[in-house]
Protein backbone atom coordinates (compact mmCIF):
# COMPACT_ATOMS: atom_id res chain seq x y z
CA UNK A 1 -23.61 -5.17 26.84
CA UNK A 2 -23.45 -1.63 27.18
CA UNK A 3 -22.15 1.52 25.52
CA UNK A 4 -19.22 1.46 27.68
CA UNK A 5 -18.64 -2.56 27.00
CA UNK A 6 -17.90 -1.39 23.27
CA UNK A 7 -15.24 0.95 23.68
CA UNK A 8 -11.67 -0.43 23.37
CA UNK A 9 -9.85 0.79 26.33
CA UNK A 10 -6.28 0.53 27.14
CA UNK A 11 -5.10 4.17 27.74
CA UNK A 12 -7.37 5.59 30.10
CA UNK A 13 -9.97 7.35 27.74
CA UNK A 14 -11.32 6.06 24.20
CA UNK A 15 -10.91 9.12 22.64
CA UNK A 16 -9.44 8.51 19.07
CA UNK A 17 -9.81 5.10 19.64
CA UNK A 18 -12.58 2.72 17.53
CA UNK A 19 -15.04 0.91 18.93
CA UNK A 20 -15.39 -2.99 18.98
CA UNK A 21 -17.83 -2.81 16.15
CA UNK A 22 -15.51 -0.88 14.38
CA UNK A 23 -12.49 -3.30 14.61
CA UNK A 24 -14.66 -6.36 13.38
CA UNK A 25 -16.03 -4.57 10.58
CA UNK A 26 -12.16 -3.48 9.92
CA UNK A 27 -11.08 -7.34 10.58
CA UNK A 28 -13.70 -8.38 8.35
CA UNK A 29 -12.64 -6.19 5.21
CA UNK A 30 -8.87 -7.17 5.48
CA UNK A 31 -10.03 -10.53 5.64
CA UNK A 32 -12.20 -10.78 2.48
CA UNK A 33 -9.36 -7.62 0.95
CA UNK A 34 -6.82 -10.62 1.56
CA UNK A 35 -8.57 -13.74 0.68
CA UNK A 36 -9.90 -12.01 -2.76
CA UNK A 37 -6.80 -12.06 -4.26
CA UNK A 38 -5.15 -15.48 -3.77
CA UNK A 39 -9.04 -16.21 -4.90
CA UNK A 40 -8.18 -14.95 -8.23
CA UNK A 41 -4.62 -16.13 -8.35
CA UNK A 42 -5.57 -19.46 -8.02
CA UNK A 43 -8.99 -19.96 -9.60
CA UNK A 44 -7.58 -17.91 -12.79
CA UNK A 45 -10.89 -16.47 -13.03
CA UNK A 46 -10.09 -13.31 -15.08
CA UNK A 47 -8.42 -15.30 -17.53
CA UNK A 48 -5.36 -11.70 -17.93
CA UNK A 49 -2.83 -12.05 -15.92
CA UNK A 50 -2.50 -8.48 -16.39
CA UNK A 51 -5.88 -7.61 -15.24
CA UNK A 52 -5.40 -9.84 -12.40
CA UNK A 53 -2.86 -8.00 -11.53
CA UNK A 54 -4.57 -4.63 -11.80
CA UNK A 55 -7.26 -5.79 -9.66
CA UNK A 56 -4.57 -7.18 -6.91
CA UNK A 57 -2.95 -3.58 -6.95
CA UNK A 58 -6.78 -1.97 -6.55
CA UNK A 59 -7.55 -4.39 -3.44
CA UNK A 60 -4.29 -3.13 -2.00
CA UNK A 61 -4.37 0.26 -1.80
CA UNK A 62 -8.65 -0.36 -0.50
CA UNK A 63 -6.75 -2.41 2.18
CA UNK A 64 -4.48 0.20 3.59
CA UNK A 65 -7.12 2.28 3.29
CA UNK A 66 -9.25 0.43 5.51
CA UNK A 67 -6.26 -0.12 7.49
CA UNK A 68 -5.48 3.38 7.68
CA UNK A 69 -9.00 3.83 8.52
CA UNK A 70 -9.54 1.09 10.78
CA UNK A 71 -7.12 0.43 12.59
CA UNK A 72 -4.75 3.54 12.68
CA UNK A 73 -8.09 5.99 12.95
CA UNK A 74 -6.71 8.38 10.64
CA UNK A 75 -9.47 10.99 10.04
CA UNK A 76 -9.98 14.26 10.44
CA UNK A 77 -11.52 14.14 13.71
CA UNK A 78 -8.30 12.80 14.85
CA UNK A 79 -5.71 14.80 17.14
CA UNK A 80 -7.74 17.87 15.35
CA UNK A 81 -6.69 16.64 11.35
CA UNK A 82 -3.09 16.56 12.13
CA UNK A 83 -2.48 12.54 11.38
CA UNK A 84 -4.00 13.27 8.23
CA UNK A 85 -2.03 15.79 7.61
CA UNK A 86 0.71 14.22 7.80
CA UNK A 87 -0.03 11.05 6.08
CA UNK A 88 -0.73 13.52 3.23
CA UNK A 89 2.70 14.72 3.51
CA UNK A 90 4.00 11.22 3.82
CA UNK A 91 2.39 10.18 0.56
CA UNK A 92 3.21 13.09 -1.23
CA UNK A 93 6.75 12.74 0.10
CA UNK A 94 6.41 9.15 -1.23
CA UNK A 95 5.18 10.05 -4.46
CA UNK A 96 7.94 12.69 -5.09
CA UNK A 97 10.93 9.79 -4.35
CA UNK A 98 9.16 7.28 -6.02
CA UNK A 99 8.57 9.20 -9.62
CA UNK A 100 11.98 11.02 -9.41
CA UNK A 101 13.63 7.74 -8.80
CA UNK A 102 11.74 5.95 -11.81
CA UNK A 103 12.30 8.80 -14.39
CA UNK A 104 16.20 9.06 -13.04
CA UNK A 105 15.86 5.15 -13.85
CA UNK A 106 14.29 6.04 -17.24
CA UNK A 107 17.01 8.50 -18.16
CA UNK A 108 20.01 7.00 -17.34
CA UNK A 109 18.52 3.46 -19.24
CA UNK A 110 17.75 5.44 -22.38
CA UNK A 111 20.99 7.49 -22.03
CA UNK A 112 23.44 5.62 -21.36
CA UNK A 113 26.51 4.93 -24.16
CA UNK A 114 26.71 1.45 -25.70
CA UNK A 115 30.29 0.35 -25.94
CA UNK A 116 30.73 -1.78 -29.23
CA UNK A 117 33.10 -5.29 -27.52
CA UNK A 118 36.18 -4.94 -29.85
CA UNK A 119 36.62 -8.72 -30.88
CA UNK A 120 40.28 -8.82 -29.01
CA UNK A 121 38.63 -7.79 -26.10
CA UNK A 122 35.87 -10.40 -25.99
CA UNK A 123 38.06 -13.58 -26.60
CA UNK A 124 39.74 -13.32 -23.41
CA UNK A 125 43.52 -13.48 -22.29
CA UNK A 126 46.33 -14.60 -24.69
């Protein structure tokens, strides 16, 4: 095997591209990033379901960052920073609609007029 055997090619030039080693390594994170938490979903093993939870949440976002890592090649070698530029903008843009939407949510929950049910109303047709 040599250096050449462990680029992945496909477009003509491996530039931007990640080498075989580099997949594997990716394959084998998502892998053991996937099988950790049904692990702990059905072994029980932190006993909280709301820490097992937490720790589901944390293996996520480490998997899309090894995806995004990985698999995309999102660096800042890559097409001179500008993909991670823009996934910057992308979360950020994702961050702003998110926490608008949820404090909108909060708002119009904790606003919102109760109507008292007047007891003619509430028994229905005559």
């Amino acid at each position: 095997m040599n250096a050449s055997d462990d680029h992945v090619h496909g477009h003509g030039d491996t530039h931007g591209h990640g080498t075989r080693r580099d997949y594997l390594i990716g394959f084998a994170l998502s892998a053991v990033l996937t099988a950790a938490p049904f692990w702990l979903v059905m072994t029980g093993a932190l006993g909280d379901p709301r820490v097992t939870a937490a720790w589901i949440i944390a293996l996520a976002f480490a998997q899309i960052v090894v995806h995004t890592i990985f698999f995309l090649h999102v660096n800042t070698q890559a097409e001179g920073g500008w993909t991670l530029l823009a996934l910057l903008f992308t979360l950020v843009m994702v961050a702003i609609v998110i926490s608008g939407s949820l404090w909108i949510m909060y708002h119009l929950n904790s606003n919102m007029m109760s109507m008292p049910i007047r007891p003619e109303a509430a028994a229905g047709p005559p």
